[in-house]
Protein backbone atom coordinates (compact mmCIF):
# COMPACT_ATOMS: atom_id res chain seq x y z
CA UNK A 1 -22.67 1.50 -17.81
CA UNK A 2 -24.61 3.47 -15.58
CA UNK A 3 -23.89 6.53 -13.09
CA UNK A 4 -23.52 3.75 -10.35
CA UNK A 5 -21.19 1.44 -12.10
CA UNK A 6 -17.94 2.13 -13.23
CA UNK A 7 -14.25 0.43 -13.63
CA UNK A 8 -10.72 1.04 -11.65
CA UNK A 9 -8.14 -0.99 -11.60
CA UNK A 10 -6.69 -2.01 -7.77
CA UNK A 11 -4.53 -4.42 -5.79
CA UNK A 12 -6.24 -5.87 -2.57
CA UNK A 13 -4.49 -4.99 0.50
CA UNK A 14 -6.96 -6.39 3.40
CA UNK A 15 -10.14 -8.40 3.35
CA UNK A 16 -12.43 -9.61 6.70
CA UNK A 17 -15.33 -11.71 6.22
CA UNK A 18 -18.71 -10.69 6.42
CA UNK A 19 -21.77 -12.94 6.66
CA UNK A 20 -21.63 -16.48 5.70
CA UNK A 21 -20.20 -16.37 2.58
CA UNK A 22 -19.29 -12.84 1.84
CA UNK A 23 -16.15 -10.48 2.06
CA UNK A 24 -15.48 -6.51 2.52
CA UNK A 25 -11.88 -5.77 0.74
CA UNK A 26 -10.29 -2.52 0.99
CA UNK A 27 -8.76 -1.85 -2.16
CA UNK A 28 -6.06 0.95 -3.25
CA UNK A 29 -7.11 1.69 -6.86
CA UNK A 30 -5.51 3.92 -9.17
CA UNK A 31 -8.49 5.87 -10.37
CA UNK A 32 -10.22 5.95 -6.47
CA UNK A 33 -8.20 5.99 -3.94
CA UNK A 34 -9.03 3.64 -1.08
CA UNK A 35 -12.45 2.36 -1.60
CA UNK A 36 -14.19 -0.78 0.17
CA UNK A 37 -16.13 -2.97 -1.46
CA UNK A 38 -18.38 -6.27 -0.39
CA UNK A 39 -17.39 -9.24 -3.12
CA UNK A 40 -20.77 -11.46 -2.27
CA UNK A 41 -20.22 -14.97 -2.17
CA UNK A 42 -16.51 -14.83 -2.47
CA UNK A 43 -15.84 -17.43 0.46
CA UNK A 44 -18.07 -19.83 -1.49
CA UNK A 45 -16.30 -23.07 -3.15
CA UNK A 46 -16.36 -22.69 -5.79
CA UNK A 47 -16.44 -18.97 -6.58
CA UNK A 48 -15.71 -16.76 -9.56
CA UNK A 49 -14.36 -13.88 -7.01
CA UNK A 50 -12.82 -16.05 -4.58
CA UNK A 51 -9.11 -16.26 -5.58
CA UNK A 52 -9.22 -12.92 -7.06
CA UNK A 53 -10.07 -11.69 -3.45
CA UNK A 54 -7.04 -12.50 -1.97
CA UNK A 55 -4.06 -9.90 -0.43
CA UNK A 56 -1.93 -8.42 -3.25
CA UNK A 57 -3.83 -9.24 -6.36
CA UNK A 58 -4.30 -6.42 -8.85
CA UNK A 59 -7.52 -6.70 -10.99
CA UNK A 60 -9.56 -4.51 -13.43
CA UNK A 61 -13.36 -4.07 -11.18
CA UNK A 62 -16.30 -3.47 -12.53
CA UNK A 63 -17.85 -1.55 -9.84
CA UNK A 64 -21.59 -0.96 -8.28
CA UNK A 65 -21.85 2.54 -5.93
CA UNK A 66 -23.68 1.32 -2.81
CA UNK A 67 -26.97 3.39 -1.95
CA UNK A 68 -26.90 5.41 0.96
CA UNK A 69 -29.17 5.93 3.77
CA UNK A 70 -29.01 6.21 7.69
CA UNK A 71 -31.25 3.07 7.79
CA UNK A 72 -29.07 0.68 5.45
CA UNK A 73 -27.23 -1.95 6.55
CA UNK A 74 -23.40 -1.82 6.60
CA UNK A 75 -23.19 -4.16 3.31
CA UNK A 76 -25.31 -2.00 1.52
CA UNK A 77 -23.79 1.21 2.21
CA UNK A 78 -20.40 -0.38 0.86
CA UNK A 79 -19.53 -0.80 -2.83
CA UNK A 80 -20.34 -4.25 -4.47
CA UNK A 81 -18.06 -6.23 -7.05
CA UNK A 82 -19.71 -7.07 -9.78
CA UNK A 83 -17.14 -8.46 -11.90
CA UNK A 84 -13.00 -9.04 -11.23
CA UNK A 85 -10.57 -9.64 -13.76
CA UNK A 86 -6.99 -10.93 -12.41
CA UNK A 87 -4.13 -8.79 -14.09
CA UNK A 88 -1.18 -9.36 -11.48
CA UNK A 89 -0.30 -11.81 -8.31
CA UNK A 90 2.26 -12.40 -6.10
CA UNK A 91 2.23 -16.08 -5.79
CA UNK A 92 5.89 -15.52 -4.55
CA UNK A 93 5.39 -13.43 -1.79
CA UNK A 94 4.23 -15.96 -0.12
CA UNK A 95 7.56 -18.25 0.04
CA UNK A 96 8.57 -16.91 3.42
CA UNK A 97 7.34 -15.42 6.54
CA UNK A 98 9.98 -12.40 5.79
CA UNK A 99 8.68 -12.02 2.13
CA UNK A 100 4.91 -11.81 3.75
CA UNK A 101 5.67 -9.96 6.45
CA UNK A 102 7.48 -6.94 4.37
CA UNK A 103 4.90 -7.06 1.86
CA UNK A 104 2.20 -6.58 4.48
CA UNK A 105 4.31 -4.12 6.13
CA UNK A 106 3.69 -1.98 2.80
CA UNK A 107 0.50 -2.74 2.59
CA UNK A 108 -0.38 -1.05 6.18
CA UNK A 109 1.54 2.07 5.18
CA UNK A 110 -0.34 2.39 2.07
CA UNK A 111 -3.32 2.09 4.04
CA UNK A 112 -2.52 4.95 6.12
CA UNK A 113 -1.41 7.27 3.55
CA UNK A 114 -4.09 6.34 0.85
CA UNK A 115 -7.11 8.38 0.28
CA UNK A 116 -10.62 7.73 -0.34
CA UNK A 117 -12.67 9.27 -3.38
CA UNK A 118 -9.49 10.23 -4.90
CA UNK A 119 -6.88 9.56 -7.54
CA UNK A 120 -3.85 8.13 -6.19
CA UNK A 121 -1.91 6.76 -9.42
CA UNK A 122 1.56 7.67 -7.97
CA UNK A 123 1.37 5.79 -4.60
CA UNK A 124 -0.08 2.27 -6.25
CA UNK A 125 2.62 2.22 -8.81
CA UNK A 126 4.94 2.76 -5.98
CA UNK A 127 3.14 0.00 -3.88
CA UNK A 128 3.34 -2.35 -6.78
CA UNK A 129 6.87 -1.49 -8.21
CA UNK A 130 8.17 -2.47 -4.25
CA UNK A 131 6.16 -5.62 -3.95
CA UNK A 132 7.71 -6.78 -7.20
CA UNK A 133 11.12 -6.01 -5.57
CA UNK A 134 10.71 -8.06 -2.56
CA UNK A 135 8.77 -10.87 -4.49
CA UNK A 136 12.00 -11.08 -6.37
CA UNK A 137 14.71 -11.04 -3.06
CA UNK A 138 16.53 -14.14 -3.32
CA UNK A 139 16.80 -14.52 0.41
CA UNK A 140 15.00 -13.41 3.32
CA UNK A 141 18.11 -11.48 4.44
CA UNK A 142 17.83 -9.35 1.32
CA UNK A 143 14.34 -8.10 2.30
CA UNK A 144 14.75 -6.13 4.83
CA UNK A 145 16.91 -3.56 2.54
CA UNK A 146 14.48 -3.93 -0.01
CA UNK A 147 11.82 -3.33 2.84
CA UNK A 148 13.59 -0.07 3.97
CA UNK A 149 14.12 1.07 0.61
CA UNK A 150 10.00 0.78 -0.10
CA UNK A 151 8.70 2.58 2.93
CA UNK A 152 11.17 4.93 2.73
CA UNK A 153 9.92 5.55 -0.99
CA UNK A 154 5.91 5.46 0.29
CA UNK A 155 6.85 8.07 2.81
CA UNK A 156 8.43 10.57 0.54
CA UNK A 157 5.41 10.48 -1.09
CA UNK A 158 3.66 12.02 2.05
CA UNK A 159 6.62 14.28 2.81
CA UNK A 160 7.73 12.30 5.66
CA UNK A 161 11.16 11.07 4.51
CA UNK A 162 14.05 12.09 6.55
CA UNK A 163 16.73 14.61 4.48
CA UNK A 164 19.46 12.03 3.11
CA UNK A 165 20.38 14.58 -0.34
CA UNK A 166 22.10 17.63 1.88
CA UNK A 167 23.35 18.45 5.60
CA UNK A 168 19.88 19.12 7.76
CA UNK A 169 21.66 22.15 8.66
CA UNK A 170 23.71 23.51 6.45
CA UNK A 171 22.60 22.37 2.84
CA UNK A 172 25.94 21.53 1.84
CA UNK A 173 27.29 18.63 0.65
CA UNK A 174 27.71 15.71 2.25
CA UNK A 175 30.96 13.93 2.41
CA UNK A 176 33.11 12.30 4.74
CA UNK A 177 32.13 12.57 8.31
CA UNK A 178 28.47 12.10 7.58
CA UNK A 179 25.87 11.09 10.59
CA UNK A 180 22.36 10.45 10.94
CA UNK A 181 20.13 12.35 13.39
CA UNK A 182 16.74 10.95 14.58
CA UNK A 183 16.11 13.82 16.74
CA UNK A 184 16.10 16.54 13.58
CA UNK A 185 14.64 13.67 10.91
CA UNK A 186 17.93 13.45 8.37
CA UNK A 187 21.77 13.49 7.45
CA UNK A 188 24.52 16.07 8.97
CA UNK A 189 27.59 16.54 8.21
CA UNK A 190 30.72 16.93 10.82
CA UNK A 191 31.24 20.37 11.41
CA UNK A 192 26.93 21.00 12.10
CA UNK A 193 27.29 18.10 14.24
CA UNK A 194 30.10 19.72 16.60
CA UNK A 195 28.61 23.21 16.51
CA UNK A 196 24.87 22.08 16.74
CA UNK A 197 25.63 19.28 19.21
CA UNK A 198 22.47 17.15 18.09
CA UNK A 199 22.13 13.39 19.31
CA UNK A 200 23.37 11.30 16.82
């Protein structure tokens, strides 16, 4: 391969169409980061990239660096697809509007937190491990949980989670008499809550 081609392997999270017959997908790979590529002629029928394309498919690239230059054209500048190779789906996800909805939920946080140009092996094996999860929910009422569990996961991995292990205040234990405080971002027990007076 040469210095402009290379592999990663990524799960779609958002594609728009471009041109006639082309799409730009903004992928979360584990040896990139966030990188967006242009799959040409992937809205053809038929097309060897089309299905592959889709939201929440995880596939081993093969790459093309785009050339840059103030006078290229948006397309160019992007990365290209050369080849796709389907390794996961979630046909499942797909069964309800709750099962969509909470995946895509995901999907937008990973988004914000991912990074381009940058190795981010921890947050797509979260990403994946909580898609699996609510592909698997037997009902819609058991994804929401499952949805609350995941983002709460993806934003630990920023260092946004709220405290849940210890009292906010204290650091001690928490047992009986335990409340949640939006206002200072986790768990408190009784006596902090009296003496601190924080809105519960």
């Amino acid at each position: 391969m040469s210095g402009r081609t290379y592999r990663v392997t990524g799960i779609n999270l958002k594609g728009i169409p471009l041109g006639e017959a082309d799409r730009i997908v903004t992928i979360l790979t584990r040896e990139q980061g966030l990188i967006r590529a242009v799959a040409k002629g992937s809205r053809k029928q038929p097309s060897k990239l089309g299905g592959r394309m889709e939201p929440f498919v995880i596939n081993d690239l093969l790459m093309v660096r785009g050339r840059w230059s103030a006078q290229a054209e948006t397309s160019q500048r992007l990365q290209r697809i050369v080849q796709a190779e389907t390794l996961q789906t979630f046909p499942r996800l797909s069964r309800s509007l709750a099962h969509l909805t909470a995946a895509q939920y995901l999907a937008e946080v990973a988004l914000l937190l991912a990074l381009p140009d940058q190795a981010q092996e921890e947050l797509f094996v979260v990403l994946v491990e909580h898609l699996e999860r609510i592909e698997r929910a037997a009902s819609e009422q058991a994804v929401l949980p499952l949805l609350t569990h995941g983002l709460y996961h993806l934003l630990a991995l920023a260092g946004f989670a709220p405290q849940v292990q210890a009292c906010y205040f204290c650091q001690g234990e928490l047992v009986d008499g335990v409340f949640f405080s939006p206002q200072w971002g986790g768990l408190i027990c009784d006596p902090c809550r009296v003496a601190q007076r924080p809105s519960p």
